[in-house]
Protein backbone atom coordinates (compact mmCIF):
# COMPACT_ATOMS: atom_id res chain seq x y z
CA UNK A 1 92.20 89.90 97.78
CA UNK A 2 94.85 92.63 98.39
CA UNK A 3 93.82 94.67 95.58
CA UNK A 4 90.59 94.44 96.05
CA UNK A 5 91.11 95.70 99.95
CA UNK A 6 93.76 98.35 98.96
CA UNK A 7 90.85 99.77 96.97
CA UNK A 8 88.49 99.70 99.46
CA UNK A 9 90.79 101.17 102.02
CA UNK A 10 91.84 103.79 99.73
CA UNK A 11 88.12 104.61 98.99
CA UNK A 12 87.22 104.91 102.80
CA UNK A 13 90.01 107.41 102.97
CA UNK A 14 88.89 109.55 100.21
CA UNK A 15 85.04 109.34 101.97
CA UNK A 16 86.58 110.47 104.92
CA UNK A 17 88.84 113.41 103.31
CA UNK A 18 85.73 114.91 102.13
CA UNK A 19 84.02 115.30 105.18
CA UNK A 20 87.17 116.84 106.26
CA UNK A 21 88.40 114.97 109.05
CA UNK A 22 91.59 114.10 107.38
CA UNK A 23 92.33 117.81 106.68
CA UNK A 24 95.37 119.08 107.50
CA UNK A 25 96.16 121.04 109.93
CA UNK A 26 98.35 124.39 109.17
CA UNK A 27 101.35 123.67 111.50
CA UNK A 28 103.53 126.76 110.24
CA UNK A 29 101.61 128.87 113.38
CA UNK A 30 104.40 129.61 115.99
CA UNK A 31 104.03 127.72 119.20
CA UNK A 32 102.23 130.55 121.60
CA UNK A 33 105.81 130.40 124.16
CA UNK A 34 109.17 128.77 123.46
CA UNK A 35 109.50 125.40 124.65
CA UNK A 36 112.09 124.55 127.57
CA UNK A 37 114.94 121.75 127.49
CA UNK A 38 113.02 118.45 128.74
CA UNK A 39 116.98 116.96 129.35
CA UNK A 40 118.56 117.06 132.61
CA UNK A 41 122.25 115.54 131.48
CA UNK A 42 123.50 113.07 129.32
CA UNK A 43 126.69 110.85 129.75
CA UNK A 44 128.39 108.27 127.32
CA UNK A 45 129.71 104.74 128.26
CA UNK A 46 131.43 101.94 125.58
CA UNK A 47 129.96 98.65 126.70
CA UNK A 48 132.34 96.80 123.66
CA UNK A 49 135.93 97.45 122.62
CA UNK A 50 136.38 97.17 118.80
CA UNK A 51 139.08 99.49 118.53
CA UNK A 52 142.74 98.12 117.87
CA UNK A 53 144.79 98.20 121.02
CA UNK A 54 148.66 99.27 121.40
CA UNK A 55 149.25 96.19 119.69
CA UNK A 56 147.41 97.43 116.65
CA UNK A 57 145.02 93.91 116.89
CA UNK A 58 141.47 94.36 117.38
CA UNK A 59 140.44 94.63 121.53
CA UNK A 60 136.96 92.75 120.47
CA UNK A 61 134.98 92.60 117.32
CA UNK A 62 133.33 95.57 116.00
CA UNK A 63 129.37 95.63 116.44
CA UNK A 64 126.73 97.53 114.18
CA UNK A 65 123.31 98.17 114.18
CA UNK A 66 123.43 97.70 117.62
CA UNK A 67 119.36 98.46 118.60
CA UNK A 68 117.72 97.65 122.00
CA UNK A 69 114.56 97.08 123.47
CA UNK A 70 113.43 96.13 126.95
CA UNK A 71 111.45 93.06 128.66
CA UNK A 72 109.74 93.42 131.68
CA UNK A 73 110.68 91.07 134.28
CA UNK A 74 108.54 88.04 134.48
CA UNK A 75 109.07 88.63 139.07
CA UNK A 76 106.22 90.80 140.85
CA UNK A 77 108.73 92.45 142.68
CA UNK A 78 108.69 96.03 141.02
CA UNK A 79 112.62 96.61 142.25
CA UNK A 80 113.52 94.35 139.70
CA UNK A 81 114.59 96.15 136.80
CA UNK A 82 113.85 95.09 132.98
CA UNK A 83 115.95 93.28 130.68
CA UNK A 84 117.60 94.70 127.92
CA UNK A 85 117.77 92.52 125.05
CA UNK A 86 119.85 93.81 122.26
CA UNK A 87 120.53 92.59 118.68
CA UNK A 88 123.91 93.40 116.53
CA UNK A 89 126.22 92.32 113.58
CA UNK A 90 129.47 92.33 113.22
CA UNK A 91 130.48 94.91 110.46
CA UNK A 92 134.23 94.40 108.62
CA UNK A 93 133.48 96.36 105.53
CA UNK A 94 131.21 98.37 103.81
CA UNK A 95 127.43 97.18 104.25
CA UNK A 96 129.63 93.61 104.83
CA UNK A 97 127.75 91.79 108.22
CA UNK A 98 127.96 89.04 110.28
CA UNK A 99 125.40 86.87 111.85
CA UNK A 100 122.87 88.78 113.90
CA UNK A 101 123.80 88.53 117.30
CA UNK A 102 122.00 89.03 121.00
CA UNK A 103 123.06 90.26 124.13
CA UNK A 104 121.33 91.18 127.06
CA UNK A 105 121.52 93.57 130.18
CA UNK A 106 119.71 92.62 133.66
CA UNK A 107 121.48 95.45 135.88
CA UNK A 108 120.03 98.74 133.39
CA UNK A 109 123.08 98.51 130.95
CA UNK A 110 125.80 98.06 133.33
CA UNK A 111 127.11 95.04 132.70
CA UNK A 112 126.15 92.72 129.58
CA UNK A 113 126.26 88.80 128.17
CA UNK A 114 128.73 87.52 126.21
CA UNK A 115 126.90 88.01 122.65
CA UNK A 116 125.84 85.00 121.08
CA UNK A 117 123.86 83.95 117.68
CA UNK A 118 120.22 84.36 117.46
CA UNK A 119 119.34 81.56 115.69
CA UNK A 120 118.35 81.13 111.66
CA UNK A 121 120.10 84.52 111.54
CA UNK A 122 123.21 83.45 109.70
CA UNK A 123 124.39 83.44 106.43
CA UNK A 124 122.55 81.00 103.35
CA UNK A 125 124.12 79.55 100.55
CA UNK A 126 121.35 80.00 97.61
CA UNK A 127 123.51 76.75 95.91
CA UNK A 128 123.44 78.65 92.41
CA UNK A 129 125.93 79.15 89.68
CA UNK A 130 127.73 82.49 91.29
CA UNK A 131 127.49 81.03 94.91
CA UNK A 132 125.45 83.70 96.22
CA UNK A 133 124.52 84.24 99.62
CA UNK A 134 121.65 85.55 101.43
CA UNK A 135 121.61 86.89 105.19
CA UNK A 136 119.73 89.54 107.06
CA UNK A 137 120.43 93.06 108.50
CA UNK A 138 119.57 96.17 110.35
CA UNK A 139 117.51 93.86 112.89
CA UNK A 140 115.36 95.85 115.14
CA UNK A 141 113.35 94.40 118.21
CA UNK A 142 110.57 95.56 120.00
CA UNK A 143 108.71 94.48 122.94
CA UNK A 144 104.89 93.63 121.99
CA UNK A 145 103.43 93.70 125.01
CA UNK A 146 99.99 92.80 124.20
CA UNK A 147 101.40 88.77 123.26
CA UNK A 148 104.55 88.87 125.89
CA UNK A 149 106.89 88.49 122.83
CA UNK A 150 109.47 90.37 121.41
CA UNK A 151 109.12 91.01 117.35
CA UNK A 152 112.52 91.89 115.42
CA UNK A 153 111.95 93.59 111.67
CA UNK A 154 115.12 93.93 109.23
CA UNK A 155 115.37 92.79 105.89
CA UNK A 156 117.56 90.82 103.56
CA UNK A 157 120.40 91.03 101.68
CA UNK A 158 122.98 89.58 99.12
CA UNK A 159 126.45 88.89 99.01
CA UNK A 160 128.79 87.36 96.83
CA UNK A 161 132.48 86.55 96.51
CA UNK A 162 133.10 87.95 100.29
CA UNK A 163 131.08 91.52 99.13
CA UNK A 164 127.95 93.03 98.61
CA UNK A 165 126.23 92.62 95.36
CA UNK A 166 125.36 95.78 93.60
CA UNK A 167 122.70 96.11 92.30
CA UNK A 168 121.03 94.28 95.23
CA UNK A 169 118.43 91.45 93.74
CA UNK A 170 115.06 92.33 94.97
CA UNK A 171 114.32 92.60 98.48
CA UNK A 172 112.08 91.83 101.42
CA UNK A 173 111.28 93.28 105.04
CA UNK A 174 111.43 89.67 107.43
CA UNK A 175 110.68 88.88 111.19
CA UNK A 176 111.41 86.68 113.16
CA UNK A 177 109.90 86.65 117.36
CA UNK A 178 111.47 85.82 120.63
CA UNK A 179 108.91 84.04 122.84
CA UNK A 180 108.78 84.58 126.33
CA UNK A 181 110.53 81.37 127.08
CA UNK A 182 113.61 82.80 125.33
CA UNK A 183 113.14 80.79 122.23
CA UNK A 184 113.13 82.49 118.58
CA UNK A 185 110.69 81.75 116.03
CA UNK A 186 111.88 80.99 112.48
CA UNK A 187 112.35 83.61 110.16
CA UNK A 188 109.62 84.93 108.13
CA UNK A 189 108.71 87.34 105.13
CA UNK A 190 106.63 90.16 105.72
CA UNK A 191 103.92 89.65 102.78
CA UNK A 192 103.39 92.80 101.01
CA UNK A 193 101.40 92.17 97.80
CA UNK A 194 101.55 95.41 96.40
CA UNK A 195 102.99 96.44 92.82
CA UNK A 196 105.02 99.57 94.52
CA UNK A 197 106.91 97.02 96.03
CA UNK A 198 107.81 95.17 93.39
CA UNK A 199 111.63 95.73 93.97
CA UNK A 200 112.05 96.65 97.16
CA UNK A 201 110.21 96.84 100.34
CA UNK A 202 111.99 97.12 104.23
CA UNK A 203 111.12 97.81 107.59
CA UNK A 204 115.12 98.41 108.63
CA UNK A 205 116.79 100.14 111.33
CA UNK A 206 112.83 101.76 111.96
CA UNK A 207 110.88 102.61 115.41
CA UNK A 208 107.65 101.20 114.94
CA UNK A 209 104.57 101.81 117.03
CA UNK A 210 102.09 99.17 118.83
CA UNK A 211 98.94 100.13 119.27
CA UNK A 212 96.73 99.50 122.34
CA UNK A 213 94.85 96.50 120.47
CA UNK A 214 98.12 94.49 119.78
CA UNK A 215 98.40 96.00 115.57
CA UNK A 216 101.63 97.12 114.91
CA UNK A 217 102.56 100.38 112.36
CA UNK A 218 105.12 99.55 110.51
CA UNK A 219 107.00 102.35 108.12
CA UNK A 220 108.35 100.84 104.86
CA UNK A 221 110.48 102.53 102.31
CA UNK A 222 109.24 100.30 99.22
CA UNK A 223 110.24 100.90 95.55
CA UNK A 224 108.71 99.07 92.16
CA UNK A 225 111.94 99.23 90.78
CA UNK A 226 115.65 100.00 91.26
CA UNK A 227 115.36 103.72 90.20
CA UNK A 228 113.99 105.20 93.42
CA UNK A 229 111.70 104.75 96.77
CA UNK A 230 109.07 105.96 98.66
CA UNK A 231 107.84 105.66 101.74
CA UNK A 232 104.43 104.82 103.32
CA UNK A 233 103.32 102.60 106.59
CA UNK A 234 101.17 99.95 107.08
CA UNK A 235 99.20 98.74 109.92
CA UNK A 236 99.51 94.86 110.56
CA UNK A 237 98.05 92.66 113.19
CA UNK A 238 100.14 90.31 115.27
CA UNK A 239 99.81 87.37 117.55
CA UNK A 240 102.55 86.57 118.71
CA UNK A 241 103.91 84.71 115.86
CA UNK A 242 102.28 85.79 112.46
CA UNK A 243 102.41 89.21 111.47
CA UNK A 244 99.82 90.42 108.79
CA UNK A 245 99.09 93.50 106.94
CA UNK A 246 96.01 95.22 107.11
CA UNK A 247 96.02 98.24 105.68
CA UNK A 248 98.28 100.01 103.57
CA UNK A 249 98.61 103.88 104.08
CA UNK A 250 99.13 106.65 101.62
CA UNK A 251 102.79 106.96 99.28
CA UNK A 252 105.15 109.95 100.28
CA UNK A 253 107.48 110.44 96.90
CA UNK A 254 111.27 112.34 96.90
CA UNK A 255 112.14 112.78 93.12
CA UNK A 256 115.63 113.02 94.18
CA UNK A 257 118.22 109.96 94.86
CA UNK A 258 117.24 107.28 95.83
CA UNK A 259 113.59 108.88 97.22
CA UNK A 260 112.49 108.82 100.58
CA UNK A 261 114.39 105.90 102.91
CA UNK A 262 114.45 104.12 106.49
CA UNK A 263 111.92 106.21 107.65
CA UNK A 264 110.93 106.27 111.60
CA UNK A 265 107.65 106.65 113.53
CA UNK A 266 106.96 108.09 116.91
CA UNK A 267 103.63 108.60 118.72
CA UNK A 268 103.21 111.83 120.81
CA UNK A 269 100.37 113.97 122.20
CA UNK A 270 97.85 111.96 120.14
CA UNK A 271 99.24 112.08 116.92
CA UNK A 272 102.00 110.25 114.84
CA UNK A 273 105.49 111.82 113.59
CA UNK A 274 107.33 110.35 110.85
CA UNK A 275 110.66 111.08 109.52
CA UNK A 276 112.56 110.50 106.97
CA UNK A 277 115.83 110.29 105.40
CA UNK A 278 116.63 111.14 101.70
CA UNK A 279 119.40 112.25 99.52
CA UNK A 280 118.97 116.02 98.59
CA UNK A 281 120.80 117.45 101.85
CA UNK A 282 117.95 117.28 104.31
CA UNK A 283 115.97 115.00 105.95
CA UNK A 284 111.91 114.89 106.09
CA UNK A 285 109.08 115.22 108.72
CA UNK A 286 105.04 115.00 108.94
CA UNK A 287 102.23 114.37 110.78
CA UNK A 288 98.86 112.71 110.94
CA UNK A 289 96.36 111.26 112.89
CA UNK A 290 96.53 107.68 112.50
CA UNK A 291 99.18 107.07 111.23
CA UNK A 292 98.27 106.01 107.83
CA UNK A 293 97.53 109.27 106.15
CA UNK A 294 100.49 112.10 106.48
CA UNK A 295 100.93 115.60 105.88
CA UNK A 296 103.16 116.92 102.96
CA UNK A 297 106.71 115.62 104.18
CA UNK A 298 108.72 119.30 104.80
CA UNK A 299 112.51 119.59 105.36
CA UNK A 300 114.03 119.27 108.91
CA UNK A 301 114.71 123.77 109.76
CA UNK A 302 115.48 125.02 113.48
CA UNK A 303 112.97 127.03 114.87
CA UNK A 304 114.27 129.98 112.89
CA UNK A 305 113.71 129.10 109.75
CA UNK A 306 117.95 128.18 109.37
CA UNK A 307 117.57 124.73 107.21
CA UNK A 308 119.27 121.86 108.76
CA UNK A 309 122.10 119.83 106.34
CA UNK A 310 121.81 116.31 105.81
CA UNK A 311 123.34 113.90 104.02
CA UNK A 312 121.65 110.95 103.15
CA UNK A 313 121.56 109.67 107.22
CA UNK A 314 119.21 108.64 109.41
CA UNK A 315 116.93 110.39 112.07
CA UNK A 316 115.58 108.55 115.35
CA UNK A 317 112.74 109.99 117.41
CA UNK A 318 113.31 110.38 121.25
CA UNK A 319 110.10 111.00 123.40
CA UNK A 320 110.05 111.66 126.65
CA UNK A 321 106.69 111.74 128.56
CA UNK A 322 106.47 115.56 128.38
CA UNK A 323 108.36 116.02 124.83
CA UNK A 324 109.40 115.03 121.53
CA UNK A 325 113.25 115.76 120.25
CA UNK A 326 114.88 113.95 117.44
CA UNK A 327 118.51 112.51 117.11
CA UNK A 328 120.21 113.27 114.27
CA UNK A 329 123.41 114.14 112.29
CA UNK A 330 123.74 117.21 110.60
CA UNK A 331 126.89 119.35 108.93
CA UNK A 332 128.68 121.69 111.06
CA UNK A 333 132.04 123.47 110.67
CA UNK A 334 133.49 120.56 113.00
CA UNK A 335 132.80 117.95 110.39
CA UNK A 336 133.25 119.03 106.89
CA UNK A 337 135.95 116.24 106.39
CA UNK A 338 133.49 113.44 107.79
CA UNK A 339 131.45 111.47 105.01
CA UNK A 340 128.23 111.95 105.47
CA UNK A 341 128.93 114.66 108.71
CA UNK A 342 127.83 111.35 110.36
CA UNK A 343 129.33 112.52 113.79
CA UNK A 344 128.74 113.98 116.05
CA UNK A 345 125.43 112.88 117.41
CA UNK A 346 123.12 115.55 118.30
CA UNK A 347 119.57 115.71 120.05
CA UNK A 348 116.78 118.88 120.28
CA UNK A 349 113.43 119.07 120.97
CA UNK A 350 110.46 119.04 118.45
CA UNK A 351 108.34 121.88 118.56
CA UNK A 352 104.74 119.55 117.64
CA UNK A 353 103.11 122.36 116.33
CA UNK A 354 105.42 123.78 113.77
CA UNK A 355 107.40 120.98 113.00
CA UNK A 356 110.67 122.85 113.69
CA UNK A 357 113.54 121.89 115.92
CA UNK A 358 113.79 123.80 119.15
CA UNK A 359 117.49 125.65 118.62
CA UNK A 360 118.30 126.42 121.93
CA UNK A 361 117.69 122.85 122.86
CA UNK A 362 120.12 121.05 120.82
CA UNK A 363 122.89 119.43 122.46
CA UNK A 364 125.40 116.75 121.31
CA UNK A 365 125.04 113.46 122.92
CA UNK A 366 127.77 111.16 121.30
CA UNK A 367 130.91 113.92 120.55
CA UNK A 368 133.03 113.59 117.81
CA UNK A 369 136.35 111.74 118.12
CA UNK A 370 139.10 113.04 116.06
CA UNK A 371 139.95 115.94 113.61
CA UNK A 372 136.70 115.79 111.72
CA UNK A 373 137.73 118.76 109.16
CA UNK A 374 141.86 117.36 108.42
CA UNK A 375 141.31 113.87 109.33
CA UNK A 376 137.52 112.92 108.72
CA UNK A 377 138.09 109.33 107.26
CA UNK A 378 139.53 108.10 110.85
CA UNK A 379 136.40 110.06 112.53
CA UNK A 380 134.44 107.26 113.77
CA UNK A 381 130.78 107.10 112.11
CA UNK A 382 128.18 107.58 114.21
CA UNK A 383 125.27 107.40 111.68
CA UNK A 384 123.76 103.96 112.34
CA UNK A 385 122.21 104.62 115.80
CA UNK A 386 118.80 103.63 117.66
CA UNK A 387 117.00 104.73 120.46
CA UNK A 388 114.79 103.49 123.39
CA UNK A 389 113.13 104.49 126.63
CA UNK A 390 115.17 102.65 129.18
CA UNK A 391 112.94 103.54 132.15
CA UNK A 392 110.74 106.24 133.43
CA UNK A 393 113.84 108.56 133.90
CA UNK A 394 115.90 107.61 131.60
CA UNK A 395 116.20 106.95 127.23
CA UNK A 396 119.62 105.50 125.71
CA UNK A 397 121.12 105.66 122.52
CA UNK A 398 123.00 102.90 121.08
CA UNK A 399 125.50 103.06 118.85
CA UNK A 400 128.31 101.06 117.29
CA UNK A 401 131.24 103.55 115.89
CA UNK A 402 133.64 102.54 113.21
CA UNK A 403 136.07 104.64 111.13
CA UNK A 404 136.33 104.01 107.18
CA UNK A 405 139.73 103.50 107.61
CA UNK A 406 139.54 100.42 109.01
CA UNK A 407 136.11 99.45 109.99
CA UNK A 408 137.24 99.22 113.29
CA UNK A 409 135.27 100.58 116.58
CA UNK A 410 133.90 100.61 120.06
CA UNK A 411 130.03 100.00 121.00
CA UNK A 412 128.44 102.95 123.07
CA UNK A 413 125.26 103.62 125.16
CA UNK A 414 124.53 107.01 125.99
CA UNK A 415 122.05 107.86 128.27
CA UNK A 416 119.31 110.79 128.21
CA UNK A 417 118.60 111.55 131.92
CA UNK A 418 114.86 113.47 132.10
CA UNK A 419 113.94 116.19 133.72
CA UNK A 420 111.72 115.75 136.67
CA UNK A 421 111.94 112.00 136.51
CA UNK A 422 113.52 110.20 139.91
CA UNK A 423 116.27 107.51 138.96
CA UNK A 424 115.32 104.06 140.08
């Protein structure tokens, strides 16, 4: 049974930790030479109008969550590029969605499909007393190219008369897959067992990892009750259509806020990253070697030692094939009116060894719009973002923007260009 297998997992690892091979490593060391700005140029393009024209009516609807992966084209012919598939809500209030929606790219992100409803991802009526509803969010696919499909992780949540409910009943990570055909599966809980995720547990707005045998890591933030999460990952098998967990690895706690949340995974130079966002003015990265068992989570610092301010956003990895840099929001004397500082959107490289972002390789990639110190409520957010590796040369970052104002905003891809890399 679960238990019985979490024990024997957990077991295995504590064999293994006293031979040592889990020990780890002492990553405070300086790298032996500064590290050099992977990024030849970035550029930003809207690809939906949400804003409200001179008329003052909306120019489209306003997308969120707007997170991309790519298919490789079924043709032989290697000039034919992939397809983008990406999935999106409509956002008209605070945590307030719409159906999940899907659009797709075949020319690279220059021109895309009229969105359209992925099916079974709409609103439910539960059919109790207070007419609650149940729907899904922060939807995140990813190609699994071991079974040709596409898999898409979010989780679910409530609403009732035309809001969200607070406090939230509790809550599940689901799937759902897009078969090769096109078609979608139904929609399906994650089974998760376990006690520490009594209350919550969700796989939302994460980068996963697949590993060379077809099992997928999965991060979850997961919480027994409603007084706080942690964080941990789980490695799951997958065939296409179920997907199972296997193993369950080791709990990362944050006394403060809400805990740890919506944390991220990234695979580079043969080991995993993780990262983390919590509610005590940072955000959190470690390490490890299978990504299971993690070093102690420290707070996100440039390569000086200056700490880097957070508020309670998320972090996305970006790896190129020679480096690792993170996206991120942090506070700056350009934003102090902005909730959250959730704009601009900066990148910089990850120094692997000391866990440190590279200074002199940060660079905003999505600029603030607006008087972000005076006028920060009409800033457009820019907190919600995802990111994906486009093609050899090239990454994008996805983002839908909205102000607080009036939940009102345009859809952007901005593209990473790499060094070294030839543009197809």
């Amino acid at each position: 049974n679960t238990a019985a297998s979490r024990r024997r997992f957990l077991q295995t690892c504590a064999a293994i930790a006293a031979t040592g091979a889990f020990a780890k490593p002492n990553f405070a060391a300086p790298s032996p030479a500064p590290l050099d700005d992977l990024i030849a140029s970035t550029s930003v393009e809207v690809i939906f109008r949400g804003t409200l024209g001179p008329d003052r009516k909306p120019q489209g609807k306003t997308w969120f969550s707007t997170r991309c992966c790519m298919v490789p084209n079924q043709s032989q012919d290697e000039k034919v590029p992939p397809t983008a598939l990406m999935l999106m809500a409509e956002i008209s209030g605070s945590d307030y969605f719409g159906p999940v929606m899907q659009t797709e790219s075949a020319d690279l992100g220059n021109s895309w499909s009229t969105p359209t409803p992925v099916p079974g991802l709409g609103r439910r009526e539960l059919h109790d007393e207070r007419k609650t509803q149940i729907t899904v969010c922060d939807m995140v696919p990813e190609f699994h190219e071991k079974s040709g499909t596409v898999l898409a992780m979010g989780h679910d949540v409530y609403y009732r008369n035309g809001s969200l409910i607070h406090p939230q009943p509790p809550r599940k990570s689901v799937y759902l897959v897009r078969r090769a055909d096109g078609s979608w599966s139904p929609l399906r809980n994650l089974e998760w067992n376990d006690p520490r995720g009594a209350f919550i547990y969700t796989c939302n707005c994460a980068q996963r990892i697949n590993l060379p045998d077809g099992d997928v890591l999965v991060p979850l933030s997961v919480g027994a009750n409603s007084d706080g999460r942690s964080a941990l990952t789980v490695r799951c098998s997958f065939d296409g259509e179920q997907l199972t967990v296997r193993a369950t690895g080791e709990e990362l706690k944050m006394p403060k806020g809400r805990g740890f949340l919506e944390p991220s995974l990234a695979q580079f130079g043969g080991r995993y990253f993780l990262t983390l966002r919590a509610e005590d003015q940072h955000g959190y990265v470690c390490v490890g070697d299978d990504g299971l068992a993690w070093s102690e989570p420290t707070a996100w610092q440039f390569d000086d030692g200056t700490p880097i301010a957070m508020s309670t956003t998320q972090q996305r990895w970006l790896v190129g094939e020679h480096g690792l840099y993170l996206v991120y929001t942090r506070k700056d004397p350009t934003n102090t009116g902005v909730m959250r500082w959730r704009a601009p959107l900066y990148t910089a490289r990850v120094d692997p060894q000391t866990l440190r972002l590279v200074r002199a390789t940060e660079r905003i990639v999505v600029p603030l719009a607006g008087d972000g110190v005076q006028g920060g409520k009409h800033v457009p957010h820019l907190g919600n973002f995802h990111v994906n590796r486009a093609t050899a040369g090239e990454s994008w970052i996805t983002v839908g923007d909205y102000s607080v104002s009036n939940f009102r905003g345009d859809t952007r891809l901005a593209r990473v260009a790499w060094s070294g890399v030839a543009k197809p």
